[in-house]
PDB file of N, CA and C in Angstrom:
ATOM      1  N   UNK A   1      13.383  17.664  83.876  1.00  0.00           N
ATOM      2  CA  UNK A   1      12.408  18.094  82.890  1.00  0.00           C
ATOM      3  C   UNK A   1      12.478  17.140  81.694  1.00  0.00           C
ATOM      4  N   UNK A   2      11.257  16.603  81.382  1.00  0.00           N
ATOM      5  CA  UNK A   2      11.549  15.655  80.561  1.00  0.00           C
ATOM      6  C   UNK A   2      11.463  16.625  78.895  1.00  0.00           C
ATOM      7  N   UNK A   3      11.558  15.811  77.437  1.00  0.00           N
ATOM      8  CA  UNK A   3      11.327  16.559  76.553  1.00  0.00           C
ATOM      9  C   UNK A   3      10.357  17.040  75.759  1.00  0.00           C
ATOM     10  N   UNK A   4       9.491  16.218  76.204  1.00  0.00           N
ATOM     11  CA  UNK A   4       7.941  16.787  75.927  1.00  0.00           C
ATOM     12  C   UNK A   4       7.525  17.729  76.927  1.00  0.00           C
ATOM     13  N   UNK A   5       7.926  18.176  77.769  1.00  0.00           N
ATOM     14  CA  UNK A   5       8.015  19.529  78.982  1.00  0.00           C
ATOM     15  C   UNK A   5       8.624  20.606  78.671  1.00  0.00           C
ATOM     16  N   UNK A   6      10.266  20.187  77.853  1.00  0.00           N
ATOM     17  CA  UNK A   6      10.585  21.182  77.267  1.00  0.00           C
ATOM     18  C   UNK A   6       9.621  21.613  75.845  1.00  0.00           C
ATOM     19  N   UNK A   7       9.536  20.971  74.950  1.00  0.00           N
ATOM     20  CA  UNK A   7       8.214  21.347  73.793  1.00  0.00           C
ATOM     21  C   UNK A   7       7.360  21.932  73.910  1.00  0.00           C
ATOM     22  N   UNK A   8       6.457  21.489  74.987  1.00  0.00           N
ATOM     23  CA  UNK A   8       5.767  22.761  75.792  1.00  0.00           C
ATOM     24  C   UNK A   8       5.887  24.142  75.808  1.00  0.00           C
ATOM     25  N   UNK A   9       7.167  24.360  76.632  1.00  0.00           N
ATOM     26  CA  UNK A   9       7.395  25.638  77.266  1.00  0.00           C
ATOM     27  C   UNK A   9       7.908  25.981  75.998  1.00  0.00           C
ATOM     28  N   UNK A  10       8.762  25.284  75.722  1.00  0.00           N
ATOM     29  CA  UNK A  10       9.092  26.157  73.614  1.00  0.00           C
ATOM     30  C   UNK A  10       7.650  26.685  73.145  1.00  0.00           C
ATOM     31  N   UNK A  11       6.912  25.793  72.804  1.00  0.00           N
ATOM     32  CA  UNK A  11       5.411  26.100  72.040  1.00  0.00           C
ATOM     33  C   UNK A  11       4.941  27.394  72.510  1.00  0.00           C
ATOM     34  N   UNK A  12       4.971  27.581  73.877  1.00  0.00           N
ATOM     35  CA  UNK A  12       4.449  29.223  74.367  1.00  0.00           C
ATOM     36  C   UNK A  12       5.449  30.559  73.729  1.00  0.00           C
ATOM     37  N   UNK A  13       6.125  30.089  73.481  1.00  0.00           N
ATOM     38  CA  UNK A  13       7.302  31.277  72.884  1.00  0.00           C
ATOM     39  C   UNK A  13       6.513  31.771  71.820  1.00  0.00           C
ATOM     40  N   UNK A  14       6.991  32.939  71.736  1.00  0.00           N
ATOM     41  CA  UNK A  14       6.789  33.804  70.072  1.00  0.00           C
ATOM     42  C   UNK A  14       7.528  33.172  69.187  1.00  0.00           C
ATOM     43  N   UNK A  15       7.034  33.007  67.730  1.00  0.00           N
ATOM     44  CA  UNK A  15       7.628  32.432  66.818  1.00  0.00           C
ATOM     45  C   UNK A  15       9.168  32.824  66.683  1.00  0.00           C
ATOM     46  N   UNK A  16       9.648  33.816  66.344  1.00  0.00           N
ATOM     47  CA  UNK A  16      10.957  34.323  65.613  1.00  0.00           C
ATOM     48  C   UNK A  16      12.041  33.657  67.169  1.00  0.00           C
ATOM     49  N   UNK A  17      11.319  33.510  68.174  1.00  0.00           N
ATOM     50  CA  UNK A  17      12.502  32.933  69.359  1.00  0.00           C
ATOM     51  C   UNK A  17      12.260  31.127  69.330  1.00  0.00           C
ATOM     52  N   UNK A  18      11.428  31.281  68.904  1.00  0.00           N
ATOM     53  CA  UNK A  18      11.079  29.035  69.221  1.00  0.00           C
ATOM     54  C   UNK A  18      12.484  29.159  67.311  1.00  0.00           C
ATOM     55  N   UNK A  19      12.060  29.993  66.199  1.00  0.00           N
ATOM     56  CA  UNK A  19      12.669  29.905  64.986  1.00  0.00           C
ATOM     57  C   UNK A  19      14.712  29.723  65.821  1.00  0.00           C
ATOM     58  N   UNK A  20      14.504  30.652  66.414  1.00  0.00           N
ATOM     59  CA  UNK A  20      16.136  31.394  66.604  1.00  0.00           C
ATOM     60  C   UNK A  20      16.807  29.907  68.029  1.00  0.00           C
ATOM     61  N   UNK A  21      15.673  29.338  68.752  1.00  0.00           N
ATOM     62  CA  UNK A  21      16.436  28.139  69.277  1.00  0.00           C
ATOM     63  C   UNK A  21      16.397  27.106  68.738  1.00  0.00           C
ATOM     64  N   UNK A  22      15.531  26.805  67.421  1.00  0.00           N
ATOM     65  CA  UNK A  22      15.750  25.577  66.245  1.00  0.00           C
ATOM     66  C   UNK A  22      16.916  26.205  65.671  1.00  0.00           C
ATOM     67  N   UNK A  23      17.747  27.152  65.105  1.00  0.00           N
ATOM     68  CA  UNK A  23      18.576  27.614  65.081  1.00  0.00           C
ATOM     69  C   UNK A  23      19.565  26.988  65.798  1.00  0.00           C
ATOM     70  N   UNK A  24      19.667  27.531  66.658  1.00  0.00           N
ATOM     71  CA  UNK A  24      20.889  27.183  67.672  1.00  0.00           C
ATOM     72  C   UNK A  24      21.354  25.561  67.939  1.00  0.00           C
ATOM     73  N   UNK A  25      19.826  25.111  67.988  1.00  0.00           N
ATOM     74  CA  UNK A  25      19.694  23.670  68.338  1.00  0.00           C
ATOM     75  C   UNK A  25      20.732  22.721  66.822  1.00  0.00           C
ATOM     76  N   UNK A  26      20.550  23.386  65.674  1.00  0.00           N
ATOM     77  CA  UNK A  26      20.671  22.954  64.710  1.00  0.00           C
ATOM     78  C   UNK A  26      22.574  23.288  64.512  1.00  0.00           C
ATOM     79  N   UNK A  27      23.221  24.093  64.979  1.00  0.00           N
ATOM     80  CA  UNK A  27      24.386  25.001  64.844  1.00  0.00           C
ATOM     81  C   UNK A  27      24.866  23.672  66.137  1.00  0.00           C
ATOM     82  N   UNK A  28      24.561  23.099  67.070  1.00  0.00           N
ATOM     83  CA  UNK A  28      25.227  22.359  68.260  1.00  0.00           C
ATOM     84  C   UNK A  28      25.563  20.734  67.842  1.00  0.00           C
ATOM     85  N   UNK A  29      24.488  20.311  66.990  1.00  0.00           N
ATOM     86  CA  UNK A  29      24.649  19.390  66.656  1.00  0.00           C
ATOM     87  C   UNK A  29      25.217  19.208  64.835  1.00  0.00           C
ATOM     88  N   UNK A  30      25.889  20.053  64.175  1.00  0.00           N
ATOM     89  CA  UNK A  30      26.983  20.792  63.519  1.00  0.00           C
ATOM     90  C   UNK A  30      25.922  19.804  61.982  1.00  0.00           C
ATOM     91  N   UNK A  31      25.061  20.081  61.980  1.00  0.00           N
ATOM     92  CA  UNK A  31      24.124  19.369  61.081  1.00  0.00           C
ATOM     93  C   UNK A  31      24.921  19.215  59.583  1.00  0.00           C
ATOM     94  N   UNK A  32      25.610  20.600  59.110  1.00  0.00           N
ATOM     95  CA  UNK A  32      26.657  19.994  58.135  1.00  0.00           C
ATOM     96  C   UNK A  32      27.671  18.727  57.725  1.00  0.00           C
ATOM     97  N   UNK A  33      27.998  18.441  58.993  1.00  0.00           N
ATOM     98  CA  UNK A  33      29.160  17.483  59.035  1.00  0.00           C
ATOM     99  C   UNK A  33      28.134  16.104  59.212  1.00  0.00           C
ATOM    100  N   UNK A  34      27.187  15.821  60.146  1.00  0.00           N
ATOM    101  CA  UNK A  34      26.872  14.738  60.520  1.00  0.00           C
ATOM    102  C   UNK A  34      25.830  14.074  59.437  1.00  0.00           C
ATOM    103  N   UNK A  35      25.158  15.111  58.359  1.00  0.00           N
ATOM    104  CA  UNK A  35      23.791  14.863  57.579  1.00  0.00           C
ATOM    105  C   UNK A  35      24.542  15.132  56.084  1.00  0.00           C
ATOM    106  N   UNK A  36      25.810  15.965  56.211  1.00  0.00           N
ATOM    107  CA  UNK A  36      26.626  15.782  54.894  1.00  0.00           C
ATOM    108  C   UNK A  36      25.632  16.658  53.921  1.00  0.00           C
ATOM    109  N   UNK A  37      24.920  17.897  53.891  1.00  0.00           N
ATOM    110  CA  UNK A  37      24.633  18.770  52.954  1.00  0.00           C
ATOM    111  C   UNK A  37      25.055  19.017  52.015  1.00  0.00           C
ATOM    112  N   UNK A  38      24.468  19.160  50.805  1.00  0.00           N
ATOM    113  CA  UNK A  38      25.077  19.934  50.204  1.00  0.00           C
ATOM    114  C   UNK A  38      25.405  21.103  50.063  1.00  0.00           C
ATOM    115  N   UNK A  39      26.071  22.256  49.214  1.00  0.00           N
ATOM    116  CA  UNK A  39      26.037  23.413  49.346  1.00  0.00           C
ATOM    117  C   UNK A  39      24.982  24.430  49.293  1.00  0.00           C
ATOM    118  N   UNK A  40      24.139  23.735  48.575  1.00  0.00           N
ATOM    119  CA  UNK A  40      22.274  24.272  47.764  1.00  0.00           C
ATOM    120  C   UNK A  40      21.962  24.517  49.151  1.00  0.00           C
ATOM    121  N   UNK A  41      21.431  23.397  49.481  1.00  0.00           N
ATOM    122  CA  UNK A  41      20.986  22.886  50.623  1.00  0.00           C
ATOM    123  C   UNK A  41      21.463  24.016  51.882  1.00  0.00           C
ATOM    124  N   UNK A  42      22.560  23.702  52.304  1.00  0.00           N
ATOM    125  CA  UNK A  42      23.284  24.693  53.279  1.00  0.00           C
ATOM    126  C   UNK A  42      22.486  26.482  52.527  1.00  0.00           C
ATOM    127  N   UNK A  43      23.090  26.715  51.935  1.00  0.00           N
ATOM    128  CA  UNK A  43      22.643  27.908  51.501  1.00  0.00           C
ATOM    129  C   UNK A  43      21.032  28.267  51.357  1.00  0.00           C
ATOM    130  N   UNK A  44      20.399  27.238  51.032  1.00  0.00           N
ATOM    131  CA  UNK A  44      18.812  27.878  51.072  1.00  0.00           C
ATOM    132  C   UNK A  44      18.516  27.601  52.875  1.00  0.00           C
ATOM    133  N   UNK A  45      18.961  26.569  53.488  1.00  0.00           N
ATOM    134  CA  UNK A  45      18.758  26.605  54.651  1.00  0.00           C
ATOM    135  C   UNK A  45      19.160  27.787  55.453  1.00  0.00           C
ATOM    136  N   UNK A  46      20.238  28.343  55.297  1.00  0.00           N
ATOM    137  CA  UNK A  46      20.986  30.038  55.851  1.00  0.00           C
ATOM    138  C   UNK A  46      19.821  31.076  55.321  1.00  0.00           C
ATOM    139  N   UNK A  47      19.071  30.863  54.045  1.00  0.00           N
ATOM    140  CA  UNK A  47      18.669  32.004  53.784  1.00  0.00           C
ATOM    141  C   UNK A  47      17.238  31.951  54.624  1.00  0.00           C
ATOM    142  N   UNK A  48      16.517  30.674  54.995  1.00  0.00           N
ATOM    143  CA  UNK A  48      15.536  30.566  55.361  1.00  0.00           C
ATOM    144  C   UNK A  48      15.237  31.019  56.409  1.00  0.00           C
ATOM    145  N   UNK A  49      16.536  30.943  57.208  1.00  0.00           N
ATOM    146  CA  UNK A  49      16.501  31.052  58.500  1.00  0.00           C
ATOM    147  C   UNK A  49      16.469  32.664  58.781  1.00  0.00           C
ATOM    148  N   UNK A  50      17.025  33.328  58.101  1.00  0.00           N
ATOM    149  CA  UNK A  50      17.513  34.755  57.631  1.00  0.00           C
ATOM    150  C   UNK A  50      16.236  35.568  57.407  1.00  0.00           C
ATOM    151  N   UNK A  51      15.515  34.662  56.440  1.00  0.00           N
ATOM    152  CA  UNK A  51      13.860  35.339  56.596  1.00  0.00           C
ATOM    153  C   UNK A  51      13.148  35.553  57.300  1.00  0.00           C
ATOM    154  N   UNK A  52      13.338  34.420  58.396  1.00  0.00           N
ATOM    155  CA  UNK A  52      12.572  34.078  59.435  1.00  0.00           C
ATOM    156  C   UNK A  52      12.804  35.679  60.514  1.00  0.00           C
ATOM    157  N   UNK A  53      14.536  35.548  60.694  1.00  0.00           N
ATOM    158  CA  UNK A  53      14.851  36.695  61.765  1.00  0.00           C
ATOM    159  C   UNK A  53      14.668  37.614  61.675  1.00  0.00           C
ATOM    160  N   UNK A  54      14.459  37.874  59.830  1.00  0.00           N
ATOM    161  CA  UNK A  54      14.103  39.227  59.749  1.00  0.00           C
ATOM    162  C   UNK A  54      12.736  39.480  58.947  1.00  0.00           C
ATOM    163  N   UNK A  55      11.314  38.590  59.876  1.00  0.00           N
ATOM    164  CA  UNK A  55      10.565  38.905  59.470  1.00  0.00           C
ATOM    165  C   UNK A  55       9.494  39.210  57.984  1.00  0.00           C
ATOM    166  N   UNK A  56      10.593  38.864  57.285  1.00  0.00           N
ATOM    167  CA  UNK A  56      10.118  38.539  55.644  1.00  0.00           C
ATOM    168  C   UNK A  56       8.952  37.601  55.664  1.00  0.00           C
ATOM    169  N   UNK A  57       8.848  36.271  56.218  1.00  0.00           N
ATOM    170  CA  UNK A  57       8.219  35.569  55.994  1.00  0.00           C
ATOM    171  C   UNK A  57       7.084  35.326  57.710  1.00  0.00           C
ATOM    172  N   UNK A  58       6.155  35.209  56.941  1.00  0.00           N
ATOM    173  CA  UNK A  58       4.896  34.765  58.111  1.00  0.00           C
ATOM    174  C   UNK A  58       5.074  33.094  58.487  1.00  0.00           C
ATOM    175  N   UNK A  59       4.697  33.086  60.091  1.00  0.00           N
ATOM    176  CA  UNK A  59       5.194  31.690  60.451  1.00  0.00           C
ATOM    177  C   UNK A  59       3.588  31.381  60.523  1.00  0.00           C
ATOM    178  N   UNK A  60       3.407  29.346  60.209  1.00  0.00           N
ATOM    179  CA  UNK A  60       2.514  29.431  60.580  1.00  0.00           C
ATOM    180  C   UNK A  60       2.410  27.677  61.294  1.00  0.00           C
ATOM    181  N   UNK A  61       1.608  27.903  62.731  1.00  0.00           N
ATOM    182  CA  UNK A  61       1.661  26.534  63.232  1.00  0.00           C
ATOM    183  C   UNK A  61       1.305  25.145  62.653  1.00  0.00           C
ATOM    184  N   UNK A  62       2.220  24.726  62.707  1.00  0.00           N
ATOM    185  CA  UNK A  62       2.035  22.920  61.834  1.00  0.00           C
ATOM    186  C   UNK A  62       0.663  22.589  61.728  1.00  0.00           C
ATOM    187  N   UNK A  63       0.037  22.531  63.070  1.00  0.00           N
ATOM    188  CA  UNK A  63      -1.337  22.332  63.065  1.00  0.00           C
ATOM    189  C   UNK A  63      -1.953  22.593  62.254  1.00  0.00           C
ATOM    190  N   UNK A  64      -1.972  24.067  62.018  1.00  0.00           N
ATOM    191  CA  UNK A  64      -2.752  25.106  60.928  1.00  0.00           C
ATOM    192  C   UNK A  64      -2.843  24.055  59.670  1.00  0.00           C
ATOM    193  N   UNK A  65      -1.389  24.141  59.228  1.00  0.00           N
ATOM    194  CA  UNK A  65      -0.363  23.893  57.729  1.00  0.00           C
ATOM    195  C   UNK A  65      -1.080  22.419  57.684  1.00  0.00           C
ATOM    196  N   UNK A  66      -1.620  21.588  58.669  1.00  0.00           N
ATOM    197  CA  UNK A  66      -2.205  19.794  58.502  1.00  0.00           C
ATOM    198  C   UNK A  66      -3.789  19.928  58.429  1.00  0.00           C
ATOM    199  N   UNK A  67      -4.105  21.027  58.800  1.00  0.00           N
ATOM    200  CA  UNK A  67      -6.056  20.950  58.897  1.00  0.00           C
ATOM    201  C   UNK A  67      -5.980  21.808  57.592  1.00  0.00           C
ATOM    202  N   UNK A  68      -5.206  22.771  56.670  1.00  0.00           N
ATOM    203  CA  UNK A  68      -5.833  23.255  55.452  1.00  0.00           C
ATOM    204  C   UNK A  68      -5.330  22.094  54.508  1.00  0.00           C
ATOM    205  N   UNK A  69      -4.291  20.985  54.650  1.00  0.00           N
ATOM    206  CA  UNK A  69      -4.142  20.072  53.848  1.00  0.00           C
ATOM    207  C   UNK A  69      -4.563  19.027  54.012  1.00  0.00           C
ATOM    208  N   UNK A  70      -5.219  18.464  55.106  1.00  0.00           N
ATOM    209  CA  UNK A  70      -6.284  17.379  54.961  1.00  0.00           C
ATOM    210  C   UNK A  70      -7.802  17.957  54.517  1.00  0.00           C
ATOM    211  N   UNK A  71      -8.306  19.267  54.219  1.00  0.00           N
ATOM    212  CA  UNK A  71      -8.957  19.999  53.964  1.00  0.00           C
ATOM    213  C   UNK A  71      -9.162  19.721  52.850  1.00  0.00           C
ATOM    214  N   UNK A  72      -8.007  19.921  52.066  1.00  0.00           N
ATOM    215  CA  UNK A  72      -7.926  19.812  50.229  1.00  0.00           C
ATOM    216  C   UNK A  72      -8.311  18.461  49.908  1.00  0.00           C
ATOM    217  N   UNK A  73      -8.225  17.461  51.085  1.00  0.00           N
ATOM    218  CA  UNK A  73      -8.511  16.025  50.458  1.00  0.00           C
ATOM    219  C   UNK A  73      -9.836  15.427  51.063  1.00  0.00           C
ATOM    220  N   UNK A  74     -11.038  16.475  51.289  1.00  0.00           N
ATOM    221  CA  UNK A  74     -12.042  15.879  51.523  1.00  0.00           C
ATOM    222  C   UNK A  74     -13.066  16.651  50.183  1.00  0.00           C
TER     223      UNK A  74
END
């Protein structure tokens, strides 16, 4: 399976599970140690993610988030 095959089959997922394996994906490759965060950083990233699982915040597809902001610039 190549990785644009996997992207795919991610993309069909419900948001809060495609959110919860960027998660995971992010926890394997120990993003603290290798990208050197800061603590801010670390901490608003924990809380973001936190919103996400518990529904606080509305997800919305990139796509969407690039056609209302090339929008603003016509």
């Amino acid at each position: 399976m190549t990785i644009e095959q996997i992207l795919q089959e991610v993309a069909l997922l419900p948001a809060p599970t495609r959110a919860y394996i960027a998660e995971k994906i992010l926890e394997m490759i120990d993003a603290e140690e290798q990208i050197n965060l800061s603590p801010e950083w670390i901490s608003l990233i924990k809380k973001r993610v936190s919103d996400i699982d518990a529904g606080v915040v509305q997800m919305v597809k990139a796509d969407e988030v690039m056609k209302q902001i090339w929008s603003e610039f016509k």
